[in-house]
Structures are given as C-alpha cells and as structure tokens.
C-alpha atoms as a PDB file:
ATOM      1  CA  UNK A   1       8.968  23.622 -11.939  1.00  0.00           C
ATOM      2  CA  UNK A   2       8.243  26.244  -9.613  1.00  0.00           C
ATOM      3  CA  UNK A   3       4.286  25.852 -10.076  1.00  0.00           C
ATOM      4  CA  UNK A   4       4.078  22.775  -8.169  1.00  0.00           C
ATOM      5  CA  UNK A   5       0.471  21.556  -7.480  1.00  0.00           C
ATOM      6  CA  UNK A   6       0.029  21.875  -3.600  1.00  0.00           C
ATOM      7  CA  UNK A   7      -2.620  19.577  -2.025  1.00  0.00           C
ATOM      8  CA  UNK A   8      -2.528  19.993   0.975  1.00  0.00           C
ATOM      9  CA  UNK A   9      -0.080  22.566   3.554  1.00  0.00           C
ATOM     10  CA  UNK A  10      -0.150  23.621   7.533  1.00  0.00           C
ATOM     11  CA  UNK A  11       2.444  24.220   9.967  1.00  0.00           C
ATOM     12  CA  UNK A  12       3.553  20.856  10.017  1.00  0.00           C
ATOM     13  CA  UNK A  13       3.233  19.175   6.742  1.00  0.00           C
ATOM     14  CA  UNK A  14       3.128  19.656   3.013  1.00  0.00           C
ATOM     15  CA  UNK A  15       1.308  18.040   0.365  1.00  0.00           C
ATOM     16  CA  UNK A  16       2.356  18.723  -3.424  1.00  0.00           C
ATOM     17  CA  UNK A  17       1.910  16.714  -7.268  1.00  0.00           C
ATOM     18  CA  UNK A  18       5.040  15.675  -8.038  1.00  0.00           C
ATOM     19  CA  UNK A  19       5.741  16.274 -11.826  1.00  0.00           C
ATOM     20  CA  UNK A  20       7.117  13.990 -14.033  1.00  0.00           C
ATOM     21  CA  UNK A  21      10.313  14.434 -14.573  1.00  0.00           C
ATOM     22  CA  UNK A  22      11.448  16.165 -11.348  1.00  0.00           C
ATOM     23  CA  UNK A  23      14.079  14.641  -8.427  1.00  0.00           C
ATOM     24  CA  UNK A  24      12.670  13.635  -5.043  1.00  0.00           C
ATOM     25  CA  UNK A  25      16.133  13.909  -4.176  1.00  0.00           C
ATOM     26  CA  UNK A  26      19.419  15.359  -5.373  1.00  0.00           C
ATOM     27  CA  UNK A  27      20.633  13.430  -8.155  1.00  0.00           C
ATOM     28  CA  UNK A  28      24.023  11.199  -7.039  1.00  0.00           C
ATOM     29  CA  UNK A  29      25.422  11.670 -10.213  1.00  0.00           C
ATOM     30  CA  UNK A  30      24.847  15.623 -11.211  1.00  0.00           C
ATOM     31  CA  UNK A  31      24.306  17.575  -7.613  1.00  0.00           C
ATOM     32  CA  UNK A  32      23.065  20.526 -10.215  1.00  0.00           C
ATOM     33  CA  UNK A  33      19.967  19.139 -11.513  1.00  0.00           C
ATOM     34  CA  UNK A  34      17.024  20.842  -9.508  1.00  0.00           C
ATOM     35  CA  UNK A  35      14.877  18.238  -6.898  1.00  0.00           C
ATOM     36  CA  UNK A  36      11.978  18.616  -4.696  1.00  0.00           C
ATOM     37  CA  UNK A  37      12.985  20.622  -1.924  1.00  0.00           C
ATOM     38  CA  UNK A  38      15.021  22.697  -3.469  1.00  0.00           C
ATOM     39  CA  UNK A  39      12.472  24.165  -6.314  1.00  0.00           C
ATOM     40  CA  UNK A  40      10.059  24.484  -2.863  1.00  0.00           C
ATOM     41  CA  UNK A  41      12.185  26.099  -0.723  1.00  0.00           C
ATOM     42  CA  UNK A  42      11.895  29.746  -1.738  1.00  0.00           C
ATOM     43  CA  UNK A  43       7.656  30.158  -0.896  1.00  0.00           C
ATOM     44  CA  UNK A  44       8.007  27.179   1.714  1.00  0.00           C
ATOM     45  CA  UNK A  45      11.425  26.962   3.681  1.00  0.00           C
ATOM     46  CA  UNK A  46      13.511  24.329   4.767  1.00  0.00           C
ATOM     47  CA  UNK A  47      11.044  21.134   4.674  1.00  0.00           C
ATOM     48  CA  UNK A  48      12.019  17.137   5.379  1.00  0.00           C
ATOM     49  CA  UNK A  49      11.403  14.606   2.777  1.00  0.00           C
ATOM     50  CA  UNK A  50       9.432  11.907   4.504  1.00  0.00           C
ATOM     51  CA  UNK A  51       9.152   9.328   1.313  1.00  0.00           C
ATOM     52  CA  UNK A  52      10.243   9.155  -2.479  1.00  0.00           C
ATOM     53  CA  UNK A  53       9.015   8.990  -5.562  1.00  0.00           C
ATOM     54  CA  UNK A  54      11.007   8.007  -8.864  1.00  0.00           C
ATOM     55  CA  UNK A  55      11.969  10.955 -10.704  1.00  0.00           C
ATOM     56  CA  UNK A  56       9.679   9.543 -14.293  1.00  0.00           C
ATOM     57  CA  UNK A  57       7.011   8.988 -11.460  1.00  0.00           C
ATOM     58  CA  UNK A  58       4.411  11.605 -10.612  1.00  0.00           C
ATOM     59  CA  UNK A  59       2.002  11.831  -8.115  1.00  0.00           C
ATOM     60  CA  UNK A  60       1.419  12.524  -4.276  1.00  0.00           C
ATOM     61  CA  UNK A  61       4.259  13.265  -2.594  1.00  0.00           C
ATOM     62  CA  UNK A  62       4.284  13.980   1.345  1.00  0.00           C
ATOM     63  CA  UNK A  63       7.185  16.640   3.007  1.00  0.00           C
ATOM     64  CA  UNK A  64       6.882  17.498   7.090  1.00  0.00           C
ATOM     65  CA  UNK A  65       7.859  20.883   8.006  1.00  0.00           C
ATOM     66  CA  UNK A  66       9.755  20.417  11.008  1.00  0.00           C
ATOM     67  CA  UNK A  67      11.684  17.699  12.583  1.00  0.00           C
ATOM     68  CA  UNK A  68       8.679  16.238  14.778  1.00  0.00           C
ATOM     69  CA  UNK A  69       6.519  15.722  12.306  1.00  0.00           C
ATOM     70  CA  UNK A  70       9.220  14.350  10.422  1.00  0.00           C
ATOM     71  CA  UNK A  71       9.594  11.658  12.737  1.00  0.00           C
ATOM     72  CA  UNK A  72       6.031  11.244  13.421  1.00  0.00           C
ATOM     73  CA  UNK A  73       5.612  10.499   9.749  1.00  0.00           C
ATOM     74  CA  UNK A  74       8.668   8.358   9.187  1.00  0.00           C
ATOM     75  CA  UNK A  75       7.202   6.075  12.216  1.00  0.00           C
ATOM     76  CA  UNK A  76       3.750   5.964   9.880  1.00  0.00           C
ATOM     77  CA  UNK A  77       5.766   4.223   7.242  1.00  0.00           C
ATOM     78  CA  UNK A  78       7.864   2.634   9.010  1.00  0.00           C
ATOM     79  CA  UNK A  79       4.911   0.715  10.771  1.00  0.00           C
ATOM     80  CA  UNK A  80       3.154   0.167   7.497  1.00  0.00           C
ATOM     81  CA  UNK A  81      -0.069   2.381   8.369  1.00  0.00           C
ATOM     82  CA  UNK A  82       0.512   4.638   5.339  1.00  0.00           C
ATOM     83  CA  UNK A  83      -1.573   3.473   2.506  1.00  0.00           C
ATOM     84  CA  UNK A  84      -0.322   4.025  -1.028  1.00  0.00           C
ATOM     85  CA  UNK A  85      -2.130   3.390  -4.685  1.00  0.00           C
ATOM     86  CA  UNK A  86      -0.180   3.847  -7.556  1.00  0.00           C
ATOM     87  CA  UNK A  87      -2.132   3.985 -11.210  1.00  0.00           C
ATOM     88  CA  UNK A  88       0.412   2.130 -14.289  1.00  0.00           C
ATOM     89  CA  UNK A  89      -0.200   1.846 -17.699  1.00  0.00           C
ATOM     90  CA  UNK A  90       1.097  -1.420 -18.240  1.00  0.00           C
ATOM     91  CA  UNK A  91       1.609  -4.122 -20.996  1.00  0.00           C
ATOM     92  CA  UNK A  92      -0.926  -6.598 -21.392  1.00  0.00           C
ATOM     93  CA  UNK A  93      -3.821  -7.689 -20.141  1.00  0.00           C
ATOM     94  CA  UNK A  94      -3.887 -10.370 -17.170  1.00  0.00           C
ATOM     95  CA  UNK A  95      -6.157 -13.491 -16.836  1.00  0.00           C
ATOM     96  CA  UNK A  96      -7.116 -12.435 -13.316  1.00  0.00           C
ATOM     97  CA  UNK A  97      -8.614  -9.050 -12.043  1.00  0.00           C
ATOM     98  CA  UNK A  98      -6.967  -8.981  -8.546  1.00  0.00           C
ATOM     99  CA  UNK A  99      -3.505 -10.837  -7.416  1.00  0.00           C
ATOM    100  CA  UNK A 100      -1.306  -9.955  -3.951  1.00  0.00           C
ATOM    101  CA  UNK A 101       2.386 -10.242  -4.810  1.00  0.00           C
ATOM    102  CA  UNK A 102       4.791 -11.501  -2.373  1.00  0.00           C
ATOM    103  CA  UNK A 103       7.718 -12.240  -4.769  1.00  0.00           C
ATOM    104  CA  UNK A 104      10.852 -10.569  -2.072  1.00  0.00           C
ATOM    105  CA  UNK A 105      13.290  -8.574  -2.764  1.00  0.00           C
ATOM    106  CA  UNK A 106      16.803  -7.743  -2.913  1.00  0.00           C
ATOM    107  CA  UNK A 107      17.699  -3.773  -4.174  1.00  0.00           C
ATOM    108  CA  UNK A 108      20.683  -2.772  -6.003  1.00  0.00           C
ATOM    109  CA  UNK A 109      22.058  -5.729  -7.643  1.00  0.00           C
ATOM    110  CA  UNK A 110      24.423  -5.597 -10.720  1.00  0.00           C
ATOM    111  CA  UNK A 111      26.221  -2.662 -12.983  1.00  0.00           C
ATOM    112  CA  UNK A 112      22.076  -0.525 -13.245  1.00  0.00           C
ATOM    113  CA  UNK A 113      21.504  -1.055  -9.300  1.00  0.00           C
ATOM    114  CA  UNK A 114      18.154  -2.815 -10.453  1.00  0.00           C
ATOM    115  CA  UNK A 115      16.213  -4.833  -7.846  1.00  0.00           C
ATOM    116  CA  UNK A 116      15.600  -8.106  -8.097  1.00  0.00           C
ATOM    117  CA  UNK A 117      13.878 -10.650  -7.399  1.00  0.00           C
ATOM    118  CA  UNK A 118      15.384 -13.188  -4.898  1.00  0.00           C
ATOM    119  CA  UNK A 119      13.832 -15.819  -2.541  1.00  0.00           C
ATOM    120  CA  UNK A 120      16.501 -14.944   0.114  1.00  0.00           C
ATOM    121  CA  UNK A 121      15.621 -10.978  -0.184  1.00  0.00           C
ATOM    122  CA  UNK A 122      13.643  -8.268   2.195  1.00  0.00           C
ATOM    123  CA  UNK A 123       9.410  -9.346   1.991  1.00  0.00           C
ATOM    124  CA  UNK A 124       7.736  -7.228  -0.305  1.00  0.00           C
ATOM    125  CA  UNK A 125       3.993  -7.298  -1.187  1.00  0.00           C
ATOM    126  CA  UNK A 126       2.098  -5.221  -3.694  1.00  0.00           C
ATOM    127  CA  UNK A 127      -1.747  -5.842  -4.268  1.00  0.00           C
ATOM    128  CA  UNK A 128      -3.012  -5.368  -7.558  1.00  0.00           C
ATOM    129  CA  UNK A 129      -6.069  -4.833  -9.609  1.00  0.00           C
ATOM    130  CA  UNK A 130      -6.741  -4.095 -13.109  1.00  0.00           C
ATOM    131  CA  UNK A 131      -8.903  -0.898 -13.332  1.00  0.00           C
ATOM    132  CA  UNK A 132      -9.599  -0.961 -17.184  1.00  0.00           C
ATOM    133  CA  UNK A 133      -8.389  -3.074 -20.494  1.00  0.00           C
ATOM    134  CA  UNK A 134      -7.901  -2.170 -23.388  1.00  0.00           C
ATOM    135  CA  UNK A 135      -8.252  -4.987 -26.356  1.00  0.00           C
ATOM    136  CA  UNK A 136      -5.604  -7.363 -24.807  1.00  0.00           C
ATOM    137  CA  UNK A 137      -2.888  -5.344 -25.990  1.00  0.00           C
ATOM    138  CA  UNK A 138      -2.762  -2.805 -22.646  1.00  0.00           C
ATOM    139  CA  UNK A 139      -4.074  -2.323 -18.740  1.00  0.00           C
ATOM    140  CA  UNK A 140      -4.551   0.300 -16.331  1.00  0.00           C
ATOM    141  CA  UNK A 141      -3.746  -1.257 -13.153  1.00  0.00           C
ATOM    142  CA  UNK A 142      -3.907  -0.571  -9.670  1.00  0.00           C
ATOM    143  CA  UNK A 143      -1.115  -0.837  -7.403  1.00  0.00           C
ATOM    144  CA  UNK A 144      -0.563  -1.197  -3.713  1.00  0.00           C
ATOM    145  CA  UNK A 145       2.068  -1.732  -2.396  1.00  0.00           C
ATOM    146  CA  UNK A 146       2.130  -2.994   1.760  1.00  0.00           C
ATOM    147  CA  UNK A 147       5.851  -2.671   2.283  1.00  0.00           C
ATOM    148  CA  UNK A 148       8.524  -0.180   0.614  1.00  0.00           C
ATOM    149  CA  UNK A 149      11.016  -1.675  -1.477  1.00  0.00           C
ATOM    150  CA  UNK A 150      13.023   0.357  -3.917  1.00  0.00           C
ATOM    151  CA  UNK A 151      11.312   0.036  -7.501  1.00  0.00           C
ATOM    152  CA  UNK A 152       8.910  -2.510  -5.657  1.00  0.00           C
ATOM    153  CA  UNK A 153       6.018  -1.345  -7.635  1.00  0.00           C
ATOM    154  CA  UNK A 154       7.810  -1.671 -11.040  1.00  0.00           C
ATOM    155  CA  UNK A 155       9.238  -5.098 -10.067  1.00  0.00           C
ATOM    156  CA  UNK A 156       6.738  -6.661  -8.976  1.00  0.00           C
ATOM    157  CA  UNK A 157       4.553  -6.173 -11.915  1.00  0.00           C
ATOM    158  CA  UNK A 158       7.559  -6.411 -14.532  1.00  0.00           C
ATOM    159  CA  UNK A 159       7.515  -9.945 -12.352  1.00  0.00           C
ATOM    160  CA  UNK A 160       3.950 -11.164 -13.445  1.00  0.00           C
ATOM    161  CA  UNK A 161       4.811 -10.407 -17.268  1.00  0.00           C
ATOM    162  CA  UNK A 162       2.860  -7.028 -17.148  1.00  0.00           C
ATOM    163  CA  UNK A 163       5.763  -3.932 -16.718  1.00  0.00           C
ATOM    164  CA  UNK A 164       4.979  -0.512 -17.116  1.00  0.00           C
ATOM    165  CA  UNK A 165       5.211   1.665 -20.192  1.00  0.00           C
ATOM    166  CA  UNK A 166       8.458   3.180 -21.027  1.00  0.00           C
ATOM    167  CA  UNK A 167      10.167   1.394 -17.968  1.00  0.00           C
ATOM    168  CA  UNK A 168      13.786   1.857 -18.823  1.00  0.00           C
ATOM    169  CA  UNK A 169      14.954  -1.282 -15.854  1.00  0.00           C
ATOM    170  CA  UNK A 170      12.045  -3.356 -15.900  1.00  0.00           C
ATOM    171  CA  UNK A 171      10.898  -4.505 -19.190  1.00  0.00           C
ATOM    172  CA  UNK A 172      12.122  -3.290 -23.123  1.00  0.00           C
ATOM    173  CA  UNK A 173      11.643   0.426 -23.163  1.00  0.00           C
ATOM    174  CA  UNK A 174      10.461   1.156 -26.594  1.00  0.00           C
ATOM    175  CA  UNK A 175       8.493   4.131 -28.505  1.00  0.00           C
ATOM    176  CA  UNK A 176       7.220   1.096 -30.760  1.00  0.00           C
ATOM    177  CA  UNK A 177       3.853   1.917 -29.237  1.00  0.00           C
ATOM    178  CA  UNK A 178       1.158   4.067 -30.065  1.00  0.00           C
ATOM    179  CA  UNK A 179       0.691   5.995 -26.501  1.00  0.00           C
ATOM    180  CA  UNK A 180       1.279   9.987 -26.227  1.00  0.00           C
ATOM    181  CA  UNK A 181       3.333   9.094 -23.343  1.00  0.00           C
ATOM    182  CA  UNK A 182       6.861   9.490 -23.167  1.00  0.00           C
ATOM    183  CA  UNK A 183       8.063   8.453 -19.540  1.00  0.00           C
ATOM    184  CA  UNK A 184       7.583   6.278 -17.535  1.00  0.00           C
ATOM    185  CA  UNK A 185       3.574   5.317 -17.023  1.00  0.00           C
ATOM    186  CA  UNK A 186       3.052   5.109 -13.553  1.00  0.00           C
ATOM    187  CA  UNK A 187       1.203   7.580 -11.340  1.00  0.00           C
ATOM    188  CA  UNK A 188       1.081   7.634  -7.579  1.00  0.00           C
ATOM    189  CA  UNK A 189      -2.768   7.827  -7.459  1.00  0.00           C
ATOM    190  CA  UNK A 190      -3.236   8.459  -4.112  1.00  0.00           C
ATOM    191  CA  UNK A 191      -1.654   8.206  -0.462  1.00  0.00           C
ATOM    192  CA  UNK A 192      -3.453   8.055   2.833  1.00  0.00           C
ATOM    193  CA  UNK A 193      -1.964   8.655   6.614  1.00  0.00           C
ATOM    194  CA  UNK A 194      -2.802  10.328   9.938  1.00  0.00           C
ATOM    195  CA  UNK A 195      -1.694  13.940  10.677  1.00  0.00           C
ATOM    196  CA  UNK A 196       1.465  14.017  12.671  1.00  0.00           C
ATOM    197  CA  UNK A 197       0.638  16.288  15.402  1.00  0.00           C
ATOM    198  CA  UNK A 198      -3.745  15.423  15.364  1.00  0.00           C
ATOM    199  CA  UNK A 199      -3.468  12.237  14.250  1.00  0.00           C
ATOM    200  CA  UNK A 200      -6.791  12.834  12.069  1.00  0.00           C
ATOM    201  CA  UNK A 201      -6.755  10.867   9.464  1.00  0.00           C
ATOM    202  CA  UNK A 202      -6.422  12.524   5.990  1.00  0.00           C
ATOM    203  CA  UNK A 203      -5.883  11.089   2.250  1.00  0.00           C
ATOM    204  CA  UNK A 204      -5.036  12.713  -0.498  1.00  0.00           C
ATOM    205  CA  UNK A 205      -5.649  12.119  -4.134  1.00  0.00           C
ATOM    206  CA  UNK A 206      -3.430  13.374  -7.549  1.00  0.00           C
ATOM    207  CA  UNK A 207      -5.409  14.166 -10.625  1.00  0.00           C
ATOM    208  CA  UNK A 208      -3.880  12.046 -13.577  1.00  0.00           C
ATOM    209  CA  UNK A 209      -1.195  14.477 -15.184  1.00  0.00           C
ATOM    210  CA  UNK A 210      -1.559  15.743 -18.996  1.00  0.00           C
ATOM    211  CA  UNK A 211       0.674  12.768 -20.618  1.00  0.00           C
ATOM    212  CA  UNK A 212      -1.398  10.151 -18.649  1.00  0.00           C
ATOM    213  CA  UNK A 213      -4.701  10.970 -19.681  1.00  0.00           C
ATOM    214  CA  UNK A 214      -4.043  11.412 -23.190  1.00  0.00           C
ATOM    215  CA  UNK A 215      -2.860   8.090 -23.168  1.00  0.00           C
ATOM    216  CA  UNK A 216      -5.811   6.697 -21.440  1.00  0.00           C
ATOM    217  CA  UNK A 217      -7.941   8.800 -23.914  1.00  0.00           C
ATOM    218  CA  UNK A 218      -5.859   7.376 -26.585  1.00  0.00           C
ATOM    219  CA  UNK A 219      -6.608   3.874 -25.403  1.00  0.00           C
ATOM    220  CA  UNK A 220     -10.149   4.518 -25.054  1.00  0.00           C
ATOM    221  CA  UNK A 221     -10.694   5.588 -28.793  1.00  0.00           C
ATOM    222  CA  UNK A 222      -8.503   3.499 -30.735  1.00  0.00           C
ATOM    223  CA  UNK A 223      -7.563   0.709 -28.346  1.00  0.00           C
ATOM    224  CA  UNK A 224      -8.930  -2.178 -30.605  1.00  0.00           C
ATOM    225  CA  UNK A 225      -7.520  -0.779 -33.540  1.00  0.00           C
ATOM    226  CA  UNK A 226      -3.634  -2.135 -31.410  1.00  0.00           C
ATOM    227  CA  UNK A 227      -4.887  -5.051 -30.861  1.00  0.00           C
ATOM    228  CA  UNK A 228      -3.140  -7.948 -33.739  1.00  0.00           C
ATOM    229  CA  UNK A 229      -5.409  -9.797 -35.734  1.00  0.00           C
ATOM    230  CA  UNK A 230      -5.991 -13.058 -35.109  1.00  0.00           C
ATOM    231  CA  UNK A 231      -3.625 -15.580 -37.123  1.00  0.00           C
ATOM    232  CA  UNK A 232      -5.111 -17.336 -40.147  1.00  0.00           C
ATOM    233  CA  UNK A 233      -5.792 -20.949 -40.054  1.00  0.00           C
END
C-alpha cells in the first residue's frame, strides 16, 4: 500500500487513487488495520481527510494539507459544489438510459448499520446513466450523486433493482458470476472542485484499476455468451 497513485499534490492539498481494499479511515472495529493517512504519512505528513470512500471502493480520493484548506474544502461539500462520478458494474440492464433518484434516506438502521430507504429520511439524489450493456445480463453505469449520504450510491441503485457487483449490504453477494472481480464493483471515476486557497477550478480523473477492467474486458468478449437463452414455447 505504500505505492499509492498520486494525482495531484501542492502545499495545500493532495490528490491520490484509492486502492481497493484500503480504509479511508481507521477501522471501528480493529484500530490495527492500516487506512489512508496513515500508509501516507511517512513521504507526506500529517494531512486532513476531507471526504470518504468505502474501503471495497477505489477511486479519487481528496486530503487538504493543513487546517484551512481543510475547511475550505469541507465548505465545497458541504454546499454541494463538489461534483462526483462514480463508474459500477451493476446487475442488469435498465429500460431507460438516464434516471435522477430522489428515493431519501435514513443511515444506520438495524444489526449491519445499512441505510435505508425511508420517506421520512435526509434527501438524497443520485443521477444516473448507463455507459455500456452488456447482453441484458450486466451494465456499466454512471453515477452521480448531488448530496452525500452514507452508501447513497449503492442504495440508490440497489433501489431501482440494479445493485452493484459483489455488494455485500445491498443486493445477494455471490461469486455465481463470471466477472474477474472480486470486491465490490464500483469505482469513483472522477471528482471535480475548486482549489482551496485559488479557487481555480480543477478535476481529476482515476484510471479504472486492474480488477475493473478485466471485468469490463471480460464483458466485452464473452458478454452474450451470460446472457440465458430464451425459454422454449
């Protein structure tokens, strides 16, 4: 872990890949297992982690190096000027090619702390669009999500009967699937914001990892060989 892409990095902020696989944050329930700012610390110092990531979810991830950018950056999100695209490999194909989610949200319900769906919880709206299909049977889809509820992405499209690959809350997580993918299938794509002390507007963009694209490539080559044959008459 110590080979962590890096994007982007001045005196204020830091851009990396997150891997697969890797903490955001430390872990509640084992303090040992290694997370973001810790595997960054020796080469880059103390840093501030200004939004999270799942730990089965790679992608983009944005740290400030000092406190004022840190708050500069939290104020970006918490305004909702930071834009976000997650990619998913998801189940299914959908009859549309773009839908806005509203469904709200209420976070840690129940014994697995999922979220929820609930008419009485926080707003939440994620923007979708289906990038590619594959025979009926799978979809790469984009995500975007306007607001930042906890597993919002995940939920929301678990919600229209599409959930992402290997989602161990949302959805049956099975290896009863052909895909050289092993975690969770989602990707955060790309993220877009302004500097925090130039307020020049910069976006960044995450190269598919190794896992994802074999799985796209995968689906490329022998994605209507998944799809089930139609039933006899």
């Amino acid at each position: 872990m110590d080979n962590i892409p890096v994007l982007y990095a001045d005196d204020h902020i830091l851009v990396i890949v997150k891997p697969a696989g890797l903490h955001a944050t430390p872990d509640g329930w084992n303090a040992s297992l290694p997370h973001v700012r810790e595997v960054l610390a020796p080469r880059w110092g103390r840093l501030w982690l200004v939004h999270r990531l799942d730990k089965d979810t790679s992608g983009v991830l944005l740290l400030a190096r000092h406190p004022d950018a840190h708050r500069e950056l939290n104020r970006q999100f918490e305004t909702r000027t930071v834009r976000k695209t997650y990619h998913a490999i998801v189940f299914g194909e959908p009859s549309w090619q773009k839908k806005s989610v509203t469904l709200r949200l209420s976070a840690n319900r129940g014994r697995r702390k999922r979220t929820v769906v609930d008419p009485k919880g926080k707003e939440a709206r994620t923007d979708l669009r289906v990038l590619r299909r594959f025979s009926g049977v799978f979809s790469l889809m984009e995500a975007r999500p306007h607001t930042g509820r906890r597993h919002q992405v995940r939920v929301h499209l678990f919600a229209v009967g599409h959930p992402v690959v290997n989602d161990p809350l949302y959805g049956v997580r099975t290896t009863d699937h052909p895909l050289p993918i092993a975690r969770l299938a989602l990707h955060a794509r790309r993220l877009e914001f302004r500097h925090p002390a130039t307020g020049e507007p910069l976006g960044f963009t995450a190269p598919h990892p190794p896992d994802f694209v074999a799985a796209l490539e995968n689906l490329a080559a022998y994605g209507h060989l998944y799809a089930e044959p139609p039933l006899a008459e």
